[in-house]
N, C-alpha and C. Protein backbone atom coordinates (compact mmCIF):
# COMPACT_ATOMS: atom_id res chain seq x y z
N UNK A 1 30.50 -34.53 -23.68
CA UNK A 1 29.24 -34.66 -23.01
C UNK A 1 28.52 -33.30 -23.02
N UNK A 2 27.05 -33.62 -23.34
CA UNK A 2 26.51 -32.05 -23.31
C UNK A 2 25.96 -31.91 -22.65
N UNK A 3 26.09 -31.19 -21.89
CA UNK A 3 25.25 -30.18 -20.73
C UNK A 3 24.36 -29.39 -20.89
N UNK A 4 22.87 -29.29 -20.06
CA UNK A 4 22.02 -28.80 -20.32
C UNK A 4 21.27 -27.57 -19.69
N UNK A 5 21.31 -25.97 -20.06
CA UNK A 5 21.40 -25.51 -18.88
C UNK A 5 20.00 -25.06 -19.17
N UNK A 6 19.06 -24.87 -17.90
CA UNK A 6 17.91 -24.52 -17.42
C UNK A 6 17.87 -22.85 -17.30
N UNK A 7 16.86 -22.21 -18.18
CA UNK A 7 16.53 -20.93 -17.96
C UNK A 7 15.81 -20.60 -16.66
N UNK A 8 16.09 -19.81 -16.04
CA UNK A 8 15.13 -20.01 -14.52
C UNK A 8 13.77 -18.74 -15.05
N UNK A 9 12.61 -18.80 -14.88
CA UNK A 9 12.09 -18.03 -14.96
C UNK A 9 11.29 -17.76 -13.68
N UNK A 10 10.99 -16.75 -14.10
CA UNK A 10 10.23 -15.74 -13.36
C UNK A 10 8.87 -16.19 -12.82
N UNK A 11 7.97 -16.05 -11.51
CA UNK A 11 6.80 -16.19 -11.40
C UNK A 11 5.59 -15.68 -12.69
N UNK A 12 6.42 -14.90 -13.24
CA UNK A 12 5.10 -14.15 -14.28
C UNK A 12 5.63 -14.86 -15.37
N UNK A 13 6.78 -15.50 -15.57
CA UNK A 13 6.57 -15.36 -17.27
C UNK A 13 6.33 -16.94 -16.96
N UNK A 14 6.61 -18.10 -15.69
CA UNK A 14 6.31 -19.44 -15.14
C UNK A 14 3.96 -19.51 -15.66
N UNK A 15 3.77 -18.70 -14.95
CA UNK A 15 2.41 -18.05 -14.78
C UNK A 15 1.79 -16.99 -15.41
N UNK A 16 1.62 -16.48 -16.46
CA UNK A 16 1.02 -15.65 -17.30
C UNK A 16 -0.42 -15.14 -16.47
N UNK A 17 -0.96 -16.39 -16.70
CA UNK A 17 -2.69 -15.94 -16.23
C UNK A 17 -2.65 -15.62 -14.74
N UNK A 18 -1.85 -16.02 -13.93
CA UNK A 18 -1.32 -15.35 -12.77
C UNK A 18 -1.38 -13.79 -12.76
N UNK A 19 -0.37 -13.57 -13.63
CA UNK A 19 -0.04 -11.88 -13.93
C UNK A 19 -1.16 -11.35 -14.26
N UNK A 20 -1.53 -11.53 -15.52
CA UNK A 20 -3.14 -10.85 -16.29
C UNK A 20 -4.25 -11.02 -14.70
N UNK A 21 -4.07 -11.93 -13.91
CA UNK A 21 -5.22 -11.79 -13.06
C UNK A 21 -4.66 -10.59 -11.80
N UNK A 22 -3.79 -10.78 -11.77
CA UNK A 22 -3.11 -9.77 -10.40
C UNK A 22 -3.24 -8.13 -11.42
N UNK A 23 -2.73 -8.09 -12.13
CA UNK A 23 -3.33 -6.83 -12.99
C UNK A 23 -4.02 -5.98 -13.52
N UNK A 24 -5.27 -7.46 -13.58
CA UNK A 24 -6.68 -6.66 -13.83
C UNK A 24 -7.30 -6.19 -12.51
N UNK A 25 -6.79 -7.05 -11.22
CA UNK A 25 -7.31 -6.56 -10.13
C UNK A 25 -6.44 -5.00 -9.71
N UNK A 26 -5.46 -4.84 -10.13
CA UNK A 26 -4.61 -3.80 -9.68
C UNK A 26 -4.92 -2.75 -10.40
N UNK A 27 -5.11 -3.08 -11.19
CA UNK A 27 -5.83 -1.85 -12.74
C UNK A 27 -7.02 -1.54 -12.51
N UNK A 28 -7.83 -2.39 -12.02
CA UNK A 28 -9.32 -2.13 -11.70
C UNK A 28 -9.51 -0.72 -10.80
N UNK A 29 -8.49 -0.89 -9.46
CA UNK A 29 -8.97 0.36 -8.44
C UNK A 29 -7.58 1.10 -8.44
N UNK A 30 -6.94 0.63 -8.86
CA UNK A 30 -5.16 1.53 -9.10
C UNK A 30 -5.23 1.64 -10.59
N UNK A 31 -5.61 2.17 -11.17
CA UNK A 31 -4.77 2.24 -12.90
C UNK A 31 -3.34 3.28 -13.26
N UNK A 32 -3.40 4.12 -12.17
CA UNK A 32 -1.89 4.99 -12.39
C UNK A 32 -0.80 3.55 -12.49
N UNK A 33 -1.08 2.50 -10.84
CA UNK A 33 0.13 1.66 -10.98
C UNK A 33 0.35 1.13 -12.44
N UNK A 34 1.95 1.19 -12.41
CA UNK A 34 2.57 0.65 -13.63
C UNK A 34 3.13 -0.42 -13.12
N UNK A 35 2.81 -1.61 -13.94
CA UNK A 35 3.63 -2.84 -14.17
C UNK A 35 5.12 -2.61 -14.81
N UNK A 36 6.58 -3.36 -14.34
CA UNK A 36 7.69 -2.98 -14.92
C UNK A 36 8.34 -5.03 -14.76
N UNK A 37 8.15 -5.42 -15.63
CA UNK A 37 8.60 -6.58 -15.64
C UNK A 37 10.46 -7.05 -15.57
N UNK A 38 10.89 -6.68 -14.27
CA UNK A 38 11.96 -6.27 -14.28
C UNK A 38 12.40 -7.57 -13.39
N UNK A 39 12.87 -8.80 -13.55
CA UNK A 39 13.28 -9.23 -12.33
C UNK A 39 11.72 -9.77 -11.94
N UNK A 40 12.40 -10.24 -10.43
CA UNK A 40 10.57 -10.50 -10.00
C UNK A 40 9.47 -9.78 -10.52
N UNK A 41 9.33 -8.49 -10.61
CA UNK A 41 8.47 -7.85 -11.22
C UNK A 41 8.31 -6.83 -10.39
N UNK A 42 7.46 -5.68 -10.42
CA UNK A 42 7.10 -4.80 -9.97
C UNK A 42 5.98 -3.51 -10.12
N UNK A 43 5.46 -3.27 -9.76
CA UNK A 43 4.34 -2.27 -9.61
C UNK A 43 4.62 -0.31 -9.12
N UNK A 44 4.37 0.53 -9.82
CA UNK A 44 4.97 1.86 -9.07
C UNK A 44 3.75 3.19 -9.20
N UNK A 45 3.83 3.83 -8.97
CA UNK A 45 3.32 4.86 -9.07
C UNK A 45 2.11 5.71 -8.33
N UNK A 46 1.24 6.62 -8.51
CA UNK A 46 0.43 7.11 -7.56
C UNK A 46 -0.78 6.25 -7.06
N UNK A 47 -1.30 6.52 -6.00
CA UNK A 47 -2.74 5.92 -5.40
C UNK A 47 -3.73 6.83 -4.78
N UNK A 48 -4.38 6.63 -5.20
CA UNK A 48 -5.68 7.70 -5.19
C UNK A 48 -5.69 7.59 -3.42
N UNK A 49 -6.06 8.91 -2.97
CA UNK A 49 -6.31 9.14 -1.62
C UNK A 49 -7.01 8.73 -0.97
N UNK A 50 -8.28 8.60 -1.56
CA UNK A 50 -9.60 7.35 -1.00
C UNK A 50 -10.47 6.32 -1.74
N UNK A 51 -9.81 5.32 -1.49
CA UNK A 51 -10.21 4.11 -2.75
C UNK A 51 -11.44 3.42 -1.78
N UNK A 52 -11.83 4.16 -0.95
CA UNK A 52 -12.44 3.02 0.00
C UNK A 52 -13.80 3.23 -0.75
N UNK A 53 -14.82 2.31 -0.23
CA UNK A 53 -16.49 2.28 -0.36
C UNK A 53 -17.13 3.30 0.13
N UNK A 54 -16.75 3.94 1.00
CA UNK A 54 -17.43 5.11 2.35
C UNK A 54 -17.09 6.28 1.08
N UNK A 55 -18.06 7.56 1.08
CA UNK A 55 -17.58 8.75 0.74
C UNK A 55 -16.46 9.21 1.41
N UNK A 56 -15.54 9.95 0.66
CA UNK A 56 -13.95 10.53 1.71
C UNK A 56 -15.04 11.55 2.22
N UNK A 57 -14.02 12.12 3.70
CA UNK A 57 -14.10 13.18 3.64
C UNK A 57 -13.98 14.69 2.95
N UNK A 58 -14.84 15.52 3.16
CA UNK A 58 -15.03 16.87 1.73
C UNK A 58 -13.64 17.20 2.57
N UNK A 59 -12.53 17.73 2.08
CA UNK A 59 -11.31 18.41 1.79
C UNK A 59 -10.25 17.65 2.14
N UNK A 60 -10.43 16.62 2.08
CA UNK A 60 -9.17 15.42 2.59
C UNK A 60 -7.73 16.25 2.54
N UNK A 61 -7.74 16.92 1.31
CA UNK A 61 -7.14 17.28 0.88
C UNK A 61 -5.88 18.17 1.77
N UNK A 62 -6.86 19.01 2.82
CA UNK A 62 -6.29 19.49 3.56
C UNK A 62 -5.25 18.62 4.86
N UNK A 63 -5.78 17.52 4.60
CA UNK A 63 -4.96 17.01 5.56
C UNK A 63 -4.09 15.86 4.88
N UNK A 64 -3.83 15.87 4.23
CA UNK A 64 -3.44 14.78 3.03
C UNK A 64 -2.00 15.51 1.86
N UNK A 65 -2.32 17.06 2.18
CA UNK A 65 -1.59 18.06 1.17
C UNK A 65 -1.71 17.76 -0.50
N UNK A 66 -1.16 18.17 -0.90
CA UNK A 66 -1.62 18.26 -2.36
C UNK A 66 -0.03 16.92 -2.83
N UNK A 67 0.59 16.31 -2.49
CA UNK A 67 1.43 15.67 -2.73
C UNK A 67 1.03 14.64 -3.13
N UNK A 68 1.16 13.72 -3.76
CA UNK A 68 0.24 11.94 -4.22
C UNK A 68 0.94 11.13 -3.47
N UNK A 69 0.64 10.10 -3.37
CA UNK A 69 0.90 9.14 -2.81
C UNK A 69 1.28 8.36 -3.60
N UNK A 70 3.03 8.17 -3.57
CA UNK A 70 3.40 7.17 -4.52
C UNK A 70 4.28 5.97 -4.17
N UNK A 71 4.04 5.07 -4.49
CA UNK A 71 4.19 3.10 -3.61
C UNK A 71 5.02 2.41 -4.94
N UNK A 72 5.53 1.85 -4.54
CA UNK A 72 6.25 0.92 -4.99
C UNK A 72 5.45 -0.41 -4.85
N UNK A 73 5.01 -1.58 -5.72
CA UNK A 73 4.65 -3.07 -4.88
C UNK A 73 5.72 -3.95 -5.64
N UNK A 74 6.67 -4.53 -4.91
CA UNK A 74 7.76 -5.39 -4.95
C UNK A 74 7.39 -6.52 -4.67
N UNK A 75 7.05 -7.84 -6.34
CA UNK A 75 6.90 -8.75 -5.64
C UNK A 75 8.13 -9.28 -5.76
N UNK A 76 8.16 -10.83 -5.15
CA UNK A 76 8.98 -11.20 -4.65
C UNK A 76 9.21 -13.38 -5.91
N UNK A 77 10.33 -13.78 -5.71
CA UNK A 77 10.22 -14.76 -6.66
C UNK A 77 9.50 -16.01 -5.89
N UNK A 78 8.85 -15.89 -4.87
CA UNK A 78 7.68 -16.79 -3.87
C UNK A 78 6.91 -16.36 -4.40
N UNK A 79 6.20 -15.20 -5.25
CA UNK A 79 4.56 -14.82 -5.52
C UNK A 79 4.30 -15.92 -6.18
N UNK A 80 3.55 -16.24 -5.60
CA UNK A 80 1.62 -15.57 -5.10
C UNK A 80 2.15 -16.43 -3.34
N UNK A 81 3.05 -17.28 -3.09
CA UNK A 81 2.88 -17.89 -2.10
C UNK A 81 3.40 -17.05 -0.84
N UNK A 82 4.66 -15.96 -1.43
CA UNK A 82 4.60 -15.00 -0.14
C UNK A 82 3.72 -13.39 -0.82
N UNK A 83 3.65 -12.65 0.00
CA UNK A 83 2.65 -11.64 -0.59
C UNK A 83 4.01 -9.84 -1.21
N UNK A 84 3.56 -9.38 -1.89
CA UNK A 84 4.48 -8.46 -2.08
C UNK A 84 4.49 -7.61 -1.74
N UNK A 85 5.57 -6.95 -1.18
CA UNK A 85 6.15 -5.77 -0.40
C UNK A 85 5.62 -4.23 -0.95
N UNK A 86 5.07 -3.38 -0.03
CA UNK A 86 4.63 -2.30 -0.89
C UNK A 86 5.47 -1.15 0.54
N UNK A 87 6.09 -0.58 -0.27
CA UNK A 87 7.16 0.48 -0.06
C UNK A 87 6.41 1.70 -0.31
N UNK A 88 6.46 2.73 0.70
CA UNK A 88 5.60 4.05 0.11
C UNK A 88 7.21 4.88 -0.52
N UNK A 89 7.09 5.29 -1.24
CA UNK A 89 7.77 6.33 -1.77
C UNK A 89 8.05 7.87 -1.37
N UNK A 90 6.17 8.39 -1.32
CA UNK A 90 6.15 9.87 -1.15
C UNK A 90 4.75 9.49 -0.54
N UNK A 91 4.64 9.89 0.86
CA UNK A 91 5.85 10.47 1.76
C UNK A 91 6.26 9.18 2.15
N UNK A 92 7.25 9.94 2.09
CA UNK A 92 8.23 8.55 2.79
C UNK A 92 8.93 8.62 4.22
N UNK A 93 8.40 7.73 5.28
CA UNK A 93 8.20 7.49 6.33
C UNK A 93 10.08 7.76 7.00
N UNK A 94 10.39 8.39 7.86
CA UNK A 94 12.03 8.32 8.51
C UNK A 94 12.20 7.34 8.82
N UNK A 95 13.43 6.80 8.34
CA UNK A 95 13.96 5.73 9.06
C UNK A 95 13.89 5.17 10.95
N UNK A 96 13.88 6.93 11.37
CA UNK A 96 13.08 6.50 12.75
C UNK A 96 12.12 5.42 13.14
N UNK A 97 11.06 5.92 12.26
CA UNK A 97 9.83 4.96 12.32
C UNK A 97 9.67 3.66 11.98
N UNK A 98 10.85 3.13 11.30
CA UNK A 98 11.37 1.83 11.09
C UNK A 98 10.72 0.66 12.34
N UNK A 99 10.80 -0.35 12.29
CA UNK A 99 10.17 -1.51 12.91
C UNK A 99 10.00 -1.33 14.59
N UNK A 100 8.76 0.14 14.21
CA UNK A 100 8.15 0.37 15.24
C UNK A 100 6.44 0.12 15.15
N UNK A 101 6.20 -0.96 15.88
CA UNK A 101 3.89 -1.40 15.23
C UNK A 101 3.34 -0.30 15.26
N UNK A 102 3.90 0.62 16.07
CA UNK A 102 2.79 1.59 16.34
C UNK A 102 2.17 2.67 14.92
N UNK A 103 3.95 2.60 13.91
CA UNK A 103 3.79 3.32 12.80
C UNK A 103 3.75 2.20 11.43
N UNK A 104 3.59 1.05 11.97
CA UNK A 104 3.33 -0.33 10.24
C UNK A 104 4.31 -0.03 9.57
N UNK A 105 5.43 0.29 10.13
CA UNK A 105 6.51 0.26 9.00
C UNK A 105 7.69 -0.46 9.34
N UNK A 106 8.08 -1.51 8.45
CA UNK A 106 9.12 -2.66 8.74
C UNK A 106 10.45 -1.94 8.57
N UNK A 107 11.59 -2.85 8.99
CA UNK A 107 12.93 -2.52 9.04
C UNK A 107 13.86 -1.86 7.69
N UNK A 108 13.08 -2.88 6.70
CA UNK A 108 13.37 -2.02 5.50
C UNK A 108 12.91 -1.01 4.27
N UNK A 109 11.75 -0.50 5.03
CA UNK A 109 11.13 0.72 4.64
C UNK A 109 9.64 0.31 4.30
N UNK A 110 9.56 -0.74 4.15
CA UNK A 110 7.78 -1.50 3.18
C UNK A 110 6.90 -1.32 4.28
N UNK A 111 5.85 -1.25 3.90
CA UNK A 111 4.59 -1.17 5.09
C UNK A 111 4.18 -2.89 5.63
N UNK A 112 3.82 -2.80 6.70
CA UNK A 112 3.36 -3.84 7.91
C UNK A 112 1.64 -3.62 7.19
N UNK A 113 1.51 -4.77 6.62
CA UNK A 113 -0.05 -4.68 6.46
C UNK A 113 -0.41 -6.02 6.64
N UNK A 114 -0.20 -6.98 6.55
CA UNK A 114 -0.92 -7.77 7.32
C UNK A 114 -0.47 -8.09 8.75
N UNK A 115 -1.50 -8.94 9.38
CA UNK A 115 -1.02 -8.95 11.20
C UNK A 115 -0.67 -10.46 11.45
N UNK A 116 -0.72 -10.84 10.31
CA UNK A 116 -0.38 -12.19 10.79
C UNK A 116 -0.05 -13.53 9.37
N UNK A 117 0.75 -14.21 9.00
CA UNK A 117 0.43 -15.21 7.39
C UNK A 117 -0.43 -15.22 7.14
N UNK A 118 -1.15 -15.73 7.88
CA UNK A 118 -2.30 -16.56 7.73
C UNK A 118 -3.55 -15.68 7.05
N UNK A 119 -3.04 -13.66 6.75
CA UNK A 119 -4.12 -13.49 5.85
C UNK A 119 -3.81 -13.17 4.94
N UNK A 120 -2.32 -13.68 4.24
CA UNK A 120 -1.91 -13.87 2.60
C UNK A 120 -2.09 -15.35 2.48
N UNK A 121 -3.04 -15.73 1.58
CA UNK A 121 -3.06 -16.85 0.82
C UNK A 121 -2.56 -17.04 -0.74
N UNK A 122 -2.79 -18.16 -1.38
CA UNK A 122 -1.82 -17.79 -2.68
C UNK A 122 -3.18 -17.01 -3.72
N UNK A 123 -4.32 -17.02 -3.32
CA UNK A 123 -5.51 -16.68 -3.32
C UNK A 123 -5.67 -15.01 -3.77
N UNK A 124 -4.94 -14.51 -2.75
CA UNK A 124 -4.94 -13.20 -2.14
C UNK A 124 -4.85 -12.85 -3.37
N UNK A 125 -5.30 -11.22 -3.61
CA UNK A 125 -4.89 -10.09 -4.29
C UNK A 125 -4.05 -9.28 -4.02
N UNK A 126 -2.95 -8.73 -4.80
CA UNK A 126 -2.08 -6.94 -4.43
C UNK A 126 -2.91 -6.28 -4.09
N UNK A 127 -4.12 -6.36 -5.08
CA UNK A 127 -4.93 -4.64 -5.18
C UNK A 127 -5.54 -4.81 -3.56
N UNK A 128 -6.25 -5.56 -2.62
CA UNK A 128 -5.86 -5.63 -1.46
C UNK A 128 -4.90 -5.05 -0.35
N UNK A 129 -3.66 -5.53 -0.29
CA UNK A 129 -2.70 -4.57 -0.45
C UNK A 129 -2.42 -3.20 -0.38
N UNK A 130 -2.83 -3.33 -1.67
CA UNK A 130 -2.76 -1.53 -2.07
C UNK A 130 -3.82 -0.84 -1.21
N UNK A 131 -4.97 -1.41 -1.12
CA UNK A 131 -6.06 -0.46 -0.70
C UNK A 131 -5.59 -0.31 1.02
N UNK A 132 -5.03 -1.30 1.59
CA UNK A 132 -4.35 -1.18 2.62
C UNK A 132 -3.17 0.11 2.96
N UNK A 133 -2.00 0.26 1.76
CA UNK A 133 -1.58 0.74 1.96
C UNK A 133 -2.15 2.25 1.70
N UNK A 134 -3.07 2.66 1.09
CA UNK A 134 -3.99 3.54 0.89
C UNK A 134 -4.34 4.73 2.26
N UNK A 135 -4.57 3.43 3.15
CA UNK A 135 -5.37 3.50 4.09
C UNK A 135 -4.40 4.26 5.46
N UNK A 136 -3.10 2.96 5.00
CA UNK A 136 -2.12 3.49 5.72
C UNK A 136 -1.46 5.22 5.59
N UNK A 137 -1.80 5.49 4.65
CA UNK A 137 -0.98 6.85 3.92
C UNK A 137 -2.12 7.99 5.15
N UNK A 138 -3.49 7.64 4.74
CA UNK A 138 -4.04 8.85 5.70
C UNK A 138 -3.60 8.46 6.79
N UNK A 139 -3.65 7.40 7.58
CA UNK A 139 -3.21 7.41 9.00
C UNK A 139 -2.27 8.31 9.41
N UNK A 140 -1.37 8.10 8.60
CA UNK A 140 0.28 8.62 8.69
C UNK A 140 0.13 9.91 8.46
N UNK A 141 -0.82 10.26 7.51
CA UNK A 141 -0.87 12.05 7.53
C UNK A 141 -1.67 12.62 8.93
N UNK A 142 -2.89 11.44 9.79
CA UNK A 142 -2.73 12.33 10.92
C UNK A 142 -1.94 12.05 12.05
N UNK A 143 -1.44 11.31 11.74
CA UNK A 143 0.01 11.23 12.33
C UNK A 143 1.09 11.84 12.24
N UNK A 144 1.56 12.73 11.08
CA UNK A 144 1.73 13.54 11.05
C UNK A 144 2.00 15.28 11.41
N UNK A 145 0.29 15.45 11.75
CA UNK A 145 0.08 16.60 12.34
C UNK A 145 -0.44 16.55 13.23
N UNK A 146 -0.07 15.28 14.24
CA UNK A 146 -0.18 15.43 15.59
C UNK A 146 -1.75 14.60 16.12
N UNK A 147 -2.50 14.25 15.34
CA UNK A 147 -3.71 14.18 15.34
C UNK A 147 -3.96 12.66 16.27
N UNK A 148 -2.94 12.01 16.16
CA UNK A 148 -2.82 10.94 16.39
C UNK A 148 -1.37 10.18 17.22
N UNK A 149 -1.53 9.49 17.81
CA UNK A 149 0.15 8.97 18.66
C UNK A 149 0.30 7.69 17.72
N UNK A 150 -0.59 7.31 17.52
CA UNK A 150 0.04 5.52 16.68
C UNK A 150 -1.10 5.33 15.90
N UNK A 151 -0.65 4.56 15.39
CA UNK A 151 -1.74 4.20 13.93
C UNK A 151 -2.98 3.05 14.30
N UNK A 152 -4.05 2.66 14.29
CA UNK A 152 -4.88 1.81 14.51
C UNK A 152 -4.56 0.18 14.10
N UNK A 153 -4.97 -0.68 15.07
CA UNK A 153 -4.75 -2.04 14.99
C UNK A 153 -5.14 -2.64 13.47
N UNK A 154 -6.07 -2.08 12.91
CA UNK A 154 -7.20 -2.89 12.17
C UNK A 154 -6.96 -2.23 10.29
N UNK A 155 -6.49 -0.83 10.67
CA UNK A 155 -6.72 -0.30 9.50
C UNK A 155 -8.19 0.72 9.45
N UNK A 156 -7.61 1.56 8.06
CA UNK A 156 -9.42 2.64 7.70
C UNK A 156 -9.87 1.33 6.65
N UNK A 157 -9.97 0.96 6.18
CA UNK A 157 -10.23 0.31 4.53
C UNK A 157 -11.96 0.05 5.30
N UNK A 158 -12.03 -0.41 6.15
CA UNK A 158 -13.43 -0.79 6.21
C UNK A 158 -13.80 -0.49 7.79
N UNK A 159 -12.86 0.28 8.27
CA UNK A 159 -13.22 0.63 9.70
C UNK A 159 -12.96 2.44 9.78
N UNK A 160 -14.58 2.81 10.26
CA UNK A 160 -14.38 3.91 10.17
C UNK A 160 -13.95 4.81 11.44
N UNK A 161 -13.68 4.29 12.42
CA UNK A 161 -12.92 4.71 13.60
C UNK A 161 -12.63 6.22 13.78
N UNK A 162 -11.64 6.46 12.26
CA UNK A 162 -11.24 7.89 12.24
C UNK A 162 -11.91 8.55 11.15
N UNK A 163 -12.68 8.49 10.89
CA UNK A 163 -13.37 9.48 9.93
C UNK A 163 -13.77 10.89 10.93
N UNK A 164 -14.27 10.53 11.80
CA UNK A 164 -14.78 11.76 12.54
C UNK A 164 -13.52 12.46 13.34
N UNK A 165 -12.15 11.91 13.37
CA UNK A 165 -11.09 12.72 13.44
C UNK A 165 -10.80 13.40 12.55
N UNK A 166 -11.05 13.02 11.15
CA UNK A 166 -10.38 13.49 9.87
C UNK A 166 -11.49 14.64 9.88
N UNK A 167 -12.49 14.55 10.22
CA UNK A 167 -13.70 15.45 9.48
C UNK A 167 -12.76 16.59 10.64
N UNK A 168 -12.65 16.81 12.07
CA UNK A 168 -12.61 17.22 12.79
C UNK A 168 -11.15 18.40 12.50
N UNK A 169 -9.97 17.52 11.90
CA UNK A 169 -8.77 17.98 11.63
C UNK A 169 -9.41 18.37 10.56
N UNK A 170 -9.89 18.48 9.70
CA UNK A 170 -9.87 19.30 8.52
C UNK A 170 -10.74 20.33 8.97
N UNK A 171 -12.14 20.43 9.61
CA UNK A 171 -12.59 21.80 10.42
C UNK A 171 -11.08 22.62 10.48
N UNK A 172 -10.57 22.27 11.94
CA UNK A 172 -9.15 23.13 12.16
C UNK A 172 -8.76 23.68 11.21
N UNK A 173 -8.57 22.79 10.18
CA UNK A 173 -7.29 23.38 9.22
C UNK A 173 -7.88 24.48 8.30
N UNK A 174 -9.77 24.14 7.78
CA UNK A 174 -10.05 25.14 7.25
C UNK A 174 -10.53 26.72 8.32
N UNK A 175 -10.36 26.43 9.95
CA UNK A 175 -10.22 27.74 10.20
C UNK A 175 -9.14 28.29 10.41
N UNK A 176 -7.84 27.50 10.35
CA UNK A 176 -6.07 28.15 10.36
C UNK A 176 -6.50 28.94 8.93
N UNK A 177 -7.05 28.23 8.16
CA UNK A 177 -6.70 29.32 6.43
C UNK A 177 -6.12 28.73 6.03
């Protein structure tokens, strides 16, 4: 009797135009991220410091350091129906700060970016996501240097809340020298 065995595939190689569409959106405002078709799949590398619509602040830099910001996005073999995990790399958050809301960072190192299912649809974009975790990275740098006790409910991506902290911490820093 012959038996017939089933290749299991992957969300991307199940879904092609899936992939090409999650890519062109990820490539569009991330092009450092690299695609690594490994397994579920995966996404790595630097993210620009301010992907947002608003001009950054002039010397972000100073409060941001000269280090990049580099993420991991881990999807998962549910994509598109669960959303994928984006892990910061550098800097990378202490295990302290682990599945505490105040710092968006879950138990096993990935960032807390959405607040609830209901705003991943199968719809959704990574590059979304990403610009989230973007957003998250400055928080955490003035969090960092004190600037801040906990990170904001909502996010920077389209709320400018802390811009006039950031403008304010970077004054300071350019009169420390």
């Amino acid at each position: 009797m012959k038996t017939h065995q089933l290749k299991s595939l992957t969300w991307w190689e199940a879904e092609p135009d899936l992939l090409d569409r999650e890519l062109k959106a990820v490539n569009e405002f991330f092009p450092d991220l690299k695609w690594v078709g490994d397994g579920p799949g995966y996404c790595h590398g630097p993210v620009p410091s301010w992907p947002f619509l608003r001009p950054a602040p002039q010397n972000l830099d100073r409060v941001l350091g000269d280090v990049p910001f580099e993420i991991r996005v881990q999807y998962g073999h549910a994509f598109p129906a669960a959303p994928p995990s984006v892990f910061p790399l550098e800097p990378k958050p202490p295990v302290e700060l682990r599945s505490f809301t105040d710092y968006h960072v879950l138990s096993d190192g990935s960032l807390c970016l959405l607040q609830d299912a209901e705003q991943w649809t199968s719809s959704s974009l990574t590059s979304d996501l990403v610009l989230k975790a973007a957003a998250w990275r400055v928080e955490y740098a003035l969090f960092e240097v004190g600037a801040i006790e906990k990170m904001t409910q909502n996010g920077i991506v389209v709320d400018d809340v802390l811009d006039s902290l950031l403008l304010e911490r970077i004054e300071e820093l350019l009169l420390e020298g």
